[in-house]
C-alpha atoms as a PDB file:
ATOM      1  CA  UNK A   1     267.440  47.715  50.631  1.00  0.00           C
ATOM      2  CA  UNK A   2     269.521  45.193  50.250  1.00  0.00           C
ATOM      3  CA  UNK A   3     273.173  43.504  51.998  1.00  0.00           C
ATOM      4  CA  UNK A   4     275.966  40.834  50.826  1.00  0.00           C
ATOM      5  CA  UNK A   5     278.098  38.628  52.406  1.00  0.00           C
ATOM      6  CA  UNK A   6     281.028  36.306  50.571  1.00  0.00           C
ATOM      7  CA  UNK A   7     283.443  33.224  52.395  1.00  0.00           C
ATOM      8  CA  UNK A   8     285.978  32.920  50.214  1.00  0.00           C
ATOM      9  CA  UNK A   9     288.303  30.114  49.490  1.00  0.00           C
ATOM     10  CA  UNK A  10     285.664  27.304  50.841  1.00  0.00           C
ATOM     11  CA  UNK A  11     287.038  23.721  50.050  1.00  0.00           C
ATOM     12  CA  UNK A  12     284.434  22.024  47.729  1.00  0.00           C
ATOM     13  CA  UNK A  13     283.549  22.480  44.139  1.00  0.00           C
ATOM     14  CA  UNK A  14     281.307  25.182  42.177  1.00  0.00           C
ATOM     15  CA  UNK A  15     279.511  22.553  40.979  1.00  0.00           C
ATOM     16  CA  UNK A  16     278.089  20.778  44.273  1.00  0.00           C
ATOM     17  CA  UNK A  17     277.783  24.401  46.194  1.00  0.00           C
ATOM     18  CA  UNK A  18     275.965  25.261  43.576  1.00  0.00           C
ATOM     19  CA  UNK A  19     273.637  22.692  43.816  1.00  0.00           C
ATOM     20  CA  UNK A  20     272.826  23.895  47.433  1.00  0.00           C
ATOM     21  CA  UNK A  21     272.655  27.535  46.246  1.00  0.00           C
ATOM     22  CA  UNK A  22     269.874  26.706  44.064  1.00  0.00           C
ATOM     23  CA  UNK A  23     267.822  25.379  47.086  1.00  0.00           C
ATOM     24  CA  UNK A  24     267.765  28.549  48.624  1.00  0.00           C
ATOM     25  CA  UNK A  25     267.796  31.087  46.077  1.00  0.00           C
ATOM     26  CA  UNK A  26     264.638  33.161  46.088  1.00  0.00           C
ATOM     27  CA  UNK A  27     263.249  31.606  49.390  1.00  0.00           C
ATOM     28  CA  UNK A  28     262.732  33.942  52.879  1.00  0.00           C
ATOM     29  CA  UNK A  29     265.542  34.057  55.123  1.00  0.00           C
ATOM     30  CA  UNK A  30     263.768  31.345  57.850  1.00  0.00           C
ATOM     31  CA  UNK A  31     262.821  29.190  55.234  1.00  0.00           C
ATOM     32  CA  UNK A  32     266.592  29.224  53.497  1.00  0.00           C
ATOM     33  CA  UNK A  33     268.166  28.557  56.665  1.00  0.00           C
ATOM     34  CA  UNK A  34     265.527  25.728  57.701  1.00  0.00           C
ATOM     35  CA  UNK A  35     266.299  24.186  54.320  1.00  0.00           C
ATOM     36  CA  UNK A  36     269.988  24.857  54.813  1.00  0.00           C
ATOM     37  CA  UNK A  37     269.340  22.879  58.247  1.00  0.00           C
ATOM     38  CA  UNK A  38     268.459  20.016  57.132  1.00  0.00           C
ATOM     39  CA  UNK A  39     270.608  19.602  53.838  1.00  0.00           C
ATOM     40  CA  UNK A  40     272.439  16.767  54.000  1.00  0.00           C
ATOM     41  CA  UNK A  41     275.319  18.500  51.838  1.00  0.00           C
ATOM     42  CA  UNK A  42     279.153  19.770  53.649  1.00  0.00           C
ATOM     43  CA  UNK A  43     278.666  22.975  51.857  1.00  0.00           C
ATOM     44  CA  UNK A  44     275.293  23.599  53.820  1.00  0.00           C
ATOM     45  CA  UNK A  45     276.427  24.983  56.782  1.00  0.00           C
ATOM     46  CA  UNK A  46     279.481  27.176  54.966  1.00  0.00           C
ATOM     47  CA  UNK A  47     276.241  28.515  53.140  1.00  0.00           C
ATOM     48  CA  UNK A  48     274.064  28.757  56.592  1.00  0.00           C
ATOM     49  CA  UNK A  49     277.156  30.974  58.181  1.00  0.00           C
ATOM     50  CA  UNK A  50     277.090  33.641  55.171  1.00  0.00           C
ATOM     51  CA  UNK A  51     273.357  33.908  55.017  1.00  0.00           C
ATOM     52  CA  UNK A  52     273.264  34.799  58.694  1.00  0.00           C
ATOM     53  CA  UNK A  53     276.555  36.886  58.124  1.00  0.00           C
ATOM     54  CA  UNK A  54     274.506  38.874  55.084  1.00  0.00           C
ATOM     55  CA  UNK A  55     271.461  39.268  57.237  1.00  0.00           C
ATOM     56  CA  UNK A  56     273.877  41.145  59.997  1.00  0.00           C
ATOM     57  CA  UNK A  57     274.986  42.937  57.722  1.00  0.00           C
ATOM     58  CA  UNK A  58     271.199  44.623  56.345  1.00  0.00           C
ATOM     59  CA  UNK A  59     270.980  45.000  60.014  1.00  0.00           C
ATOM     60  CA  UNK A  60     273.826  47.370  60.503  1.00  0.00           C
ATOM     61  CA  UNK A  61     272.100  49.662  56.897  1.00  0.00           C
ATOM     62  CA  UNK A  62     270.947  52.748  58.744  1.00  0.00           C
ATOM     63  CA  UNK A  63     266.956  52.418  57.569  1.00  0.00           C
ATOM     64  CA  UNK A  64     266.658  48.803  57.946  1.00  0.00           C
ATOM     65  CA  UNK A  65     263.381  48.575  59.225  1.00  0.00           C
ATOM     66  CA  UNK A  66     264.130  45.641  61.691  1.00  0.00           C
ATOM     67  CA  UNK A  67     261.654  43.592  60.220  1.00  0.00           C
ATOM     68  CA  UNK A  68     263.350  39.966  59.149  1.00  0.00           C
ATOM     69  CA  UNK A  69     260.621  38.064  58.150  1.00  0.00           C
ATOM     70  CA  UNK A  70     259.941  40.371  55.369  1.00  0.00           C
ATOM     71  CA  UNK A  71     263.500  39.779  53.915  1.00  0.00           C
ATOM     72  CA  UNK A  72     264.645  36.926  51.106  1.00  0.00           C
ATOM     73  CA  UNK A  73     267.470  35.478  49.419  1.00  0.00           C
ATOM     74  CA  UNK A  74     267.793  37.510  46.360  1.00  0.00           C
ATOM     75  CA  UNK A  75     270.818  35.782  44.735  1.00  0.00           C
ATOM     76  CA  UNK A  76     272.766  33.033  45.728  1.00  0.00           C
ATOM     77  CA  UNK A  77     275.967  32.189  43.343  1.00  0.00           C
ATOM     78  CA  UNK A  78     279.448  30.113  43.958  1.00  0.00           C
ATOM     79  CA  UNK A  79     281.933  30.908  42.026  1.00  0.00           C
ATOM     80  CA  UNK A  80     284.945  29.115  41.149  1.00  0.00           C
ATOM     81  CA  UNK A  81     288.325  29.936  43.828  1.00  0.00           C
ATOM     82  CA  UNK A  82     291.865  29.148  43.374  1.00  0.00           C
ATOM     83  CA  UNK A  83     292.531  25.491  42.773  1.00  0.00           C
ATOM     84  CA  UNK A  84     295.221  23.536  44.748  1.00  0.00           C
ATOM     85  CA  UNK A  85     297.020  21.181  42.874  1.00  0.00           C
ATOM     86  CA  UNK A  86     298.772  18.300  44.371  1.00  0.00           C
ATOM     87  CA  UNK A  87     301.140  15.130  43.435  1.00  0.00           C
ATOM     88  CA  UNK A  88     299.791  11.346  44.204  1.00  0.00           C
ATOM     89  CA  UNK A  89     302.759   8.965  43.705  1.00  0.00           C
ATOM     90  CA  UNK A  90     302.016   5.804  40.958  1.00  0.00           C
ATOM     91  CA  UNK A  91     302.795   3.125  39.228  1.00  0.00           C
ATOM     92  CA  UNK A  92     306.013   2.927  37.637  1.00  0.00           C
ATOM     93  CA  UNK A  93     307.350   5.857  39.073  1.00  0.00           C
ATOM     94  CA  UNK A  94     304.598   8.217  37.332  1.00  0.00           C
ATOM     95  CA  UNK A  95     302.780  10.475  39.292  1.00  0.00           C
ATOM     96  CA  UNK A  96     299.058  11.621  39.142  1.00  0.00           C
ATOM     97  CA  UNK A  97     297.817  14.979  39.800  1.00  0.00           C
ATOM     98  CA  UNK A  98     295.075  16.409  42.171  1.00  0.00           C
ATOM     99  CA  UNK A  99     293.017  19.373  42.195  1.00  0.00           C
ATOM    100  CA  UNK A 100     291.638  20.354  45.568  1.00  0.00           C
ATOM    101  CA  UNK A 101     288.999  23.367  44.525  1.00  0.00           C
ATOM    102  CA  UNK A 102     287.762  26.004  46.370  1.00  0.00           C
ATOM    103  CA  UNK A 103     284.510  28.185  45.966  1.00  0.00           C
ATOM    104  CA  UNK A 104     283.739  31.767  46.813  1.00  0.00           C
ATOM    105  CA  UNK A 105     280.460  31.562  47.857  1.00  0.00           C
ATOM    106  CA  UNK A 106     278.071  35.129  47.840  1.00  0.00           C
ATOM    107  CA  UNK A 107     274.550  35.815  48.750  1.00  0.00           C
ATOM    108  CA  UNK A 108     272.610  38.807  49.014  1.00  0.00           C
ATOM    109  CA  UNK A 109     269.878  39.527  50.588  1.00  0.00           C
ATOM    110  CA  UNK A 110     266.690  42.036  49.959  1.00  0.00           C
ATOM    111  CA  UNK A 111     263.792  43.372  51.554  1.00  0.00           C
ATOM    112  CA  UNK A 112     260.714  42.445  49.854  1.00  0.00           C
ATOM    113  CA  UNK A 113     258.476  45.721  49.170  1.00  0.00           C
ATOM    114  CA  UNK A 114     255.215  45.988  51.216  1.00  0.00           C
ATOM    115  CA  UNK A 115     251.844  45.606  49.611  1.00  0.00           C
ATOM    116  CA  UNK A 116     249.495  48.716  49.783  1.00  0.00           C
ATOM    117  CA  UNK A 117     246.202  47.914  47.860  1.00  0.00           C
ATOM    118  CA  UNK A 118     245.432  51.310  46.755  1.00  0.00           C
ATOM    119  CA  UNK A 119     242.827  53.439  47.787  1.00  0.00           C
ATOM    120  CA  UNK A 120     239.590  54.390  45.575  1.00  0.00           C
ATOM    121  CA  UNK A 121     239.166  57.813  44.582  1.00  0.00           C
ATOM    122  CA  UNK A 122     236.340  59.723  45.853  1.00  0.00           C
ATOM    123  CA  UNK A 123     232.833  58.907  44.093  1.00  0.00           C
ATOM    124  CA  UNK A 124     234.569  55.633  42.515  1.00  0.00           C
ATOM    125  CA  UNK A 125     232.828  52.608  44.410  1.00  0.00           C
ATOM    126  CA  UNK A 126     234.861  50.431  46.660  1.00  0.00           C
ATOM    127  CA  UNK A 127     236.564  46.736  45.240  1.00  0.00           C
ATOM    128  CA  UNK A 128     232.698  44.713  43.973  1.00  0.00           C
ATOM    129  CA  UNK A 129     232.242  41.252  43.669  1.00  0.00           C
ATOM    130  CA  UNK A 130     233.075  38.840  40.606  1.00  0.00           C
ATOM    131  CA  UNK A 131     229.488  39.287  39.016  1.00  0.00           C
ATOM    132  CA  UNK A 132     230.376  42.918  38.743  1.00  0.00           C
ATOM    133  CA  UNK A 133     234.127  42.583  37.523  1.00  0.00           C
ATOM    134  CA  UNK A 134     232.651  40.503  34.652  1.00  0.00           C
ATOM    135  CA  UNK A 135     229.816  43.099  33.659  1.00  0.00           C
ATOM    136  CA  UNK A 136     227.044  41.335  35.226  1.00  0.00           C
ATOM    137  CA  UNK A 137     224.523  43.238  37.329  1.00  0.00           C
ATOM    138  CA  UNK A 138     222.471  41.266  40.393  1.00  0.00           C
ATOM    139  CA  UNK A 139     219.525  41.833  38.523  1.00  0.00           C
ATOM    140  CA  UNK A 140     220.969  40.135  35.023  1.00  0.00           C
ATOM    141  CA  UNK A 141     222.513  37.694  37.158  1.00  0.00           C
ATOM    142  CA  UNK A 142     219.414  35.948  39.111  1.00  0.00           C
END
């Protein structure tokens, strides 16, 4: 089960949010937004408000199973918004340009699957030792 969440139009650049994005990608949810805490980066806390937005929003699936810990940033990506461009007056009666970016800025989040260890079939013996994974009896091994 998985959830999105985008902010769209975010002033900074693809490049440096997706510096942050990388910091976070693949991580748990309380461990992202620690990390997100404590980046020293603008775009940190744009990022912090749409992981908590995407996690509200895997809350609100019908199913969810409630539990939060068990859920991780499965992709993280800024992609390149509308660019503002701007005049700078200079020398000589020129005039330089300026582009003020913005980002869109998407993550999703997943549910990691639980782990069952699966159970041995009747008359098969239960999980043995390393001596007996390799072949080696007790006897052959003293």
């Amino acid at each position: 089960m998985q959830a999105e969440a985008t902010a769209r139009g975010v002033r900074t650049s693809a490049q440096k949010a997706g510096l942050v994005c990388d910091l976070i990608r693949g991580k748990g949810v309380n461990q992202a937004l620690a990390t997100l805490q404590f980046t020293r980066k603008t775009i940190a806390r744009e990022l912090a408000k749409v992981l908590r937005s995407a996690v509200a929003n895997l809350q609100q699936v019908e199913g969810f199973g409630g539990d939060i810990d068990r859920l991780f940033v499965s992709a993280c990506y800024a992609n390149q918004g509308p660019s503002m461009k701007r005049v700078r007056p200079a020398p000589m009666g020129r005039a330089f340009r300026i582009v003020k970016r913005t980002v869109h800025l998407t993550v999703q989040v997943s549910e990691r699957p639980l782990k069952i260890a699966p159970v041995p079939a009747a008359g098969e013996p239960a999980a043995r030792g390393a001596k007996a994974r390799r072949g080696l009896t007790a006897a052959a091994g003293a």
